[in-house]
Protein backbone atom coordinates (compact mmCIF):
# COMPACT_ATOMS: atom_id res chain seq x y z
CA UNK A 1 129.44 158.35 50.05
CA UNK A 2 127.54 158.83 52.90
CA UNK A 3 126.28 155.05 52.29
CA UNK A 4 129.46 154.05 53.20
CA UNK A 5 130.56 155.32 55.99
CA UNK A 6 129.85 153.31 59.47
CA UNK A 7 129.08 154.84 62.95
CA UNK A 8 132.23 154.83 65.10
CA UNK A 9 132.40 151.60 67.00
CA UNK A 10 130.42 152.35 70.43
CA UNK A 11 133.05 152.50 73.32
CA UNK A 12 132.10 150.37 76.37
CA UNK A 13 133.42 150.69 80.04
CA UNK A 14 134.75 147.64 82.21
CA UNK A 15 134.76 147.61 86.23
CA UNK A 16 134.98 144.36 87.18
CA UNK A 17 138.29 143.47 88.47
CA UNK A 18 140.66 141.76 85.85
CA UNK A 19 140.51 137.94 85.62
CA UNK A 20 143.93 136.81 86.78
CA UNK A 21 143.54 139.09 89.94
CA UNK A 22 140.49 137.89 91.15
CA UNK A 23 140.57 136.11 94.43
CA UNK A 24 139.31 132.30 94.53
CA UNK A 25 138.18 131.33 97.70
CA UNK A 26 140.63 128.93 99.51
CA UNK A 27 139.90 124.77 99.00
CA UNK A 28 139.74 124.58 102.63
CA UNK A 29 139.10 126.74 105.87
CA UNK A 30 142.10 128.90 106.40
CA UNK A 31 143.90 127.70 109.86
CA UNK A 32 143.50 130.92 111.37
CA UNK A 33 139.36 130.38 111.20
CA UNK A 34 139.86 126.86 112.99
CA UNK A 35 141.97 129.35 115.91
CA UNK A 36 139.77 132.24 116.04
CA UNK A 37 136.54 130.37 115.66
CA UNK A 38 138.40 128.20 119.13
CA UNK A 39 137.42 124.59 117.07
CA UNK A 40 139.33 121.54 117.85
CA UNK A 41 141.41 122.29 115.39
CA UNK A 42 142.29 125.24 116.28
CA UNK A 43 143.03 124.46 119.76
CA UNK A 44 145.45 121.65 118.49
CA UNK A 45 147.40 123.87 116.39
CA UNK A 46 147.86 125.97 118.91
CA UNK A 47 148.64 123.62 121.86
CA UNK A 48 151.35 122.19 119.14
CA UNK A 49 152.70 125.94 118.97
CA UNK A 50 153.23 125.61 123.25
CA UNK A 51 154.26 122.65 123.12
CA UNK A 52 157.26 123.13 120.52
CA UNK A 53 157.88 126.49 122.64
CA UNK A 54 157.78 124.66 125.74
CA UNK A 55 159.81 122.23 124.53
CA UNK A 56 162.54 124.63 123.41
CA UNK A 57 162.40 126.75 126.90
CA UNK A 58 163.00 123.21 128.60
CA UNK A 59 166.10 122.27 126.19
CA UNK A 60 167.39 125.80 127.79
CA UNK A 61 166.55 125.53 130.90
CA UNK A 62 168.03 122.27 131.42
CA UNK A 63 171.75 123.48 129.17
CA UNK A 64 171.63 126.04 131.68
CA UNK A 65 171.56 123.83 134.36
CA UNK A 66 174.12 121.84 133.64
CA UNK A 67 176.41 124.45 132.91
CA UNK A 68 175.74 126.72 136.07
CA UNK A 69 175.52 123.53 138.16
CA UNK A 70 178.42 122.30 137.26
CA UNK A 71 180.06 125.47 139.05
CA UNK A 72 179.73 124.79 142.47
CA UNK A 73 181.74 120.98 141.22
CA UNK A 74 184.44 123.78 140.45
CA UNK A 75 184.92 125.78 144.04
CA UNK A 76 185.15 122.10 145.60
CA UNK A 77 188.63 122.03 143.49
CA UNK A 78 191.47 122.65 146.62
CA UNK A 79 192.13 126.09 146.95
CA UNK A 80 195.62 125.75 145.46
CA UNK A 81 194.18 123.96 142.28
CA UNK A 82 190.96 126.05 141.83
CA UNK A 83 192.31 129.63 142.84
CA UNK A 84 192.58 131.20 138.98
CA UNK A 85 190.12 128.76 137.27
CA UNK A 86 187.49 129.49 139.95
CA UNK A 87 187.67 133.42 138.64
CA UNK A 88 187.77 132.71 135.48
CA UNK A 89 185.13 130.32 135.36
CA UNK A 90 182.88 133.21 137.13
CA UNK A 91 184.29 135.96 135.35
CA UNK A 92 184.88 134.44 131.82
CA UNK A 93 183.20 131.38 130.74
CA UNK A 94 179.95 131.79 132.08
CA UNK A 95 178.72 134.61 130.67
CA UNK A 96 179.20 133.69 126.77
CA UNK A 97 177.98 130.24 127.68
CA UNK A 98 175.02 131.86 129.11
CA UNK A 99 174.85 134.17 126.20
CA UNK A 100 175.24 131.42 123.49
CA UNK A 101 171.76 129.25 125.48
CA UNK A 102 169.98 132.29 125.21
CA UNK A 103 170.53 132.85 121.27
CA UNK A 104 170.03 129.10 121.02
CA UNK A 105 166.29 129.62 122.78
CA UNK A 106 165.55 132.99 120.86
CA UNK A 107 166.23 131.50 117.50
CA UNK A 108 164.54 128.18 117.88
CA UNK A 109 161.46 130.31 119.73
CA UNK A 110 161.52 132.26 116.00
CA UNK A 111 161.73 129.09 113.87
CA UNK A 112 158.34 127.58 116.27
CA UNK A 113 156.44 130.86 115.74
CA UNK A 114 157.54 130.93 112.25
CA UNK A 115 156.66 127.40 111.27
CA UNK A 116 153.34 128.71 113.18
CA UNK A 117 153.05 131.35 110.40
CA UNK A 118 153.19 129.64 107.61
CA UNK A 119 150.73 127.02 108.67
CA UNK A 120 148.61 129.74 109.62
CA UNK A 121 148.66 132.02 106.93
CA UNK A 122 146.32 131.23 104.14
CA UNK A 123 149.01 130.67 100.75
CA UNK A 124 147.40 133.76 98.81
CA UNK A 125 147.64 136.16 101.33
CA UNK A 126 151.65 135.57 101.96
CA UNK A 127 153.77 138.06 101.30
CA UNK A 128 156.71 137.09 98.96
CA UNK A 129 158.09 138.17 96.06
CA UNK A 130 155.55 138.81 93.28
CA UNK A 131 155.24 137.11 89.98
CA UNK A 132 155.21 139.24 86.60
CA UNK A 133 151.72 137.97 85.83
């Protein structure tokens, strides 16, 4: 009987890091290298970044010109004609006009740094929502 019986099967310890967790390194050099490393690149990406931005403070800049110029077109009016419009005008319309550019500029200032982001960011290291792997 004691013939028979085997040795208990020899227990072995793993440390390496589980296959589907192990990180490959990226087919190509991460954007954010080709910034911080100042290449050509880089500097394009990031003079396409000012431009967009500078493109979208322009678009505001020049809505808020025509609106606020348009103003002075308004106190020419004869005073019979332009007495209540004048004040509300000045004390009404501008302000949510004024309001409405500036949420204009902030959002398409987020959508520019955003689109920025993504190209950036190297596709493992985004956060999302995770897969049941």
């Amino acid at each position: 009987m004691a013939e028979d019986q085997q040795p208990p099967p020899r227990r072995e310890i793993v440390t390496g890091v589980p296959r589907g967790t192990r990180r490959r390194p990226p087919a190509h050099t991460p954007a954010r290298s080709e910034i911080s490393e100042q290449t050509t690149l880089g500097a394009t990406y990031v003079r396409a970044l000012m431009r967009s931005q500078l493109r979208a403070g322009l678009g505001a800049l020049a809505a808020l010109a025509l609106t606020v110029g348009t103003l002075p077109l308004v106190l020419l009016l004869p005073r019979a004609a332009s007495g209540p419009l004048v004040w509300v005008a000045l004390g009404l319309l501008v302000y949510p006009v004024m309001w409405l550019i500036a949420r204009w500029y902030v959002l398409c200032a987020e959508r520019n740094e955003a689109d920025f982001t993504g190209l950036v960011t190297d596709p493992a290291e985004a956060p999302g929502p995770r897969r049941p792997g």
